[in-house]
Protein backbone atom coordinates (compact mmCIF):
# COMPACT_ATOMS: atom_id res chain seq x y z
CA UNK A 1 27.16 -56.08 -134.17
CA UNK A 2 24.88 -54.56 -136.81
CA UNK A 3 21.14 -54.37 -136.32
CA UNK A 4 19.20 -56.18 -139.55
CA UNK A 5 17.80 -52.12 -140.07
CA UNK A 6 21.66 -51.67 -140.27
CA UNK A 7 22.35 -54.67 -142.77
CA UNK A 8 19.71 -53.84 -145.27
CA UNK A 9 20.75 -50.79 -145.46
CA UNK A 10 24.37 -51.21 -146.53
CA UNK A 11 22.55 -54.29 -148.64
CA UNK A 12 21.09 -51.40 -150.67
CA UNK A 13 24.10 -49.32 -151.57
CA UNK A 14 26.49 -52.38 -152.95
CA UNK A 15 26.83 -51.93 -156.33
CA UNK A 16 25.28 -54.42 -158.72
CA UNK A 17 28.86 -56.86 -158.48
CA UNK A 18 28.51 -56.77 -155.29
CA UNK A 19 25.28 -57.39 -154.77
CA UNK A 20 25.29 -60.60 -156.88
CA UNK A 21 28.45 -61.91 -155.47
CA UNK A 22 25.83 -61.53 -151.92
CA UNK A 23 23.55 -63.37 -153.28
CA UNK A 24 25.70 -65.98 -154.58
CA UNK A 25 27.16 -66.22 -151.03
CA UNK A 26 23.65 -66.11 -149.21
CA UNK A 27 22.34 -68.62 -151.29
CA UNK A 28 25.29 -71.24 -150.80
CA UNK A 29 24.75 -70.23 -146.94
CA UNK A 30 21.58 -70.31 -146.55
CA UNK A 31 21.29 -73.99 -148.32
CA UNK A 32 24.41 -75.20 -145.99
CA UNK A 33 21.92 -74.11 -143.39
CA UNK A 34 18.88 -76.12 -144.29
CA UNK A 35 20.96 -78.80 -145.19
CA UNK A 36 22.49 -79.01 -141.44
CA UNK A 37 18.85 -78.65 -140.40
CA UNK A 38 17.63 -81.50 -142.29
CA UNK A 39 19.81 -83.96 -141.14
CA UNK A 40 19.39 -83.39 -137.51
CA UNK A 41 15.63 -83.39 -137.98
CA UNK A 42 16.42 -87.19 -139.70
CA UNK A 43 18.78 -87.76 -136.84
CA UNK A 44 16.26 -86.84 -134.23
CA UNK A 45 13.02 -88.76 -136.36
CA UNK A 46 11.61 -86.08 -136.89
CA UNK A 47 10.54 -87.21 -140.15
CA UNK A 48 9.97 -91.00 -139.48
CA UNK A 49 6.74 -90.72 -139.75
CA UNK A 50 6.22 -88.94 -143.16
CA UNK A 51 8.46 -91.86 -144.49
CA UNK A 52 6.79 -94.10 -142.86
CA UNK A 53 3.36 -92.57 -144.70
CA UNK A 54 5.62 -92.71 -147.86
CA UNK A 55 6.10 -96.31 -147.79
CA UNK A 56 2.70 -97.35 -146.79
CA UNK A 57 1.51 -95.36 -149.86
CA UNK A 58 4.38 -97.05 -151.91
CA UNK A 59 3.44 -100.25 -150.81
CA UNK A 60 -0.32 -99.37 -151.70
CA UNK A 61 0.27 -98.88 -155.17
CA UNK A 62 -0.83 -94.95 -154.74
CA UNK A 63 2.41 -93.79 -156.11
CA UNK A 64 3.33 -92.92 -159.67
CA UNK A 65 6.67 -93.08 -160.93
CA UNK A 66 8.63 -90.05 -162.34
């Protein structure tokens, strides 16, 4: 397995195609990642509480809409 020293380095010799098809790909990736993330953090409540704050301030006319 390549180091991340190893990585960036080959990173910085794709040619210009190349490196935008990477970031195409790393950005799809990395948003499949948070994504995955996310929901086991709402799985776990992890965020129950910030909604819960949410609602409150809903509920206390201290929201605007968009």
């Amino acid at each position: 397995m390549s180091t991340v020293q190893d990585i960036e380095q080959a990173i910085r010799r794709l040619p210009p195609q190349d490196l935008a098809a990477l970031r195409a790909w790393f950005a799809e990736f990395d948003a499949e990642v948070w994504d995955r993330q996310l929901e086991a953090d709402v799985k776990a409540g992890r965020l129950d509480a910030l909604a819960e704050e949410a609602l409150r301030s809903l509920k206390a006319g201290q929201c605007t809409d968009l």
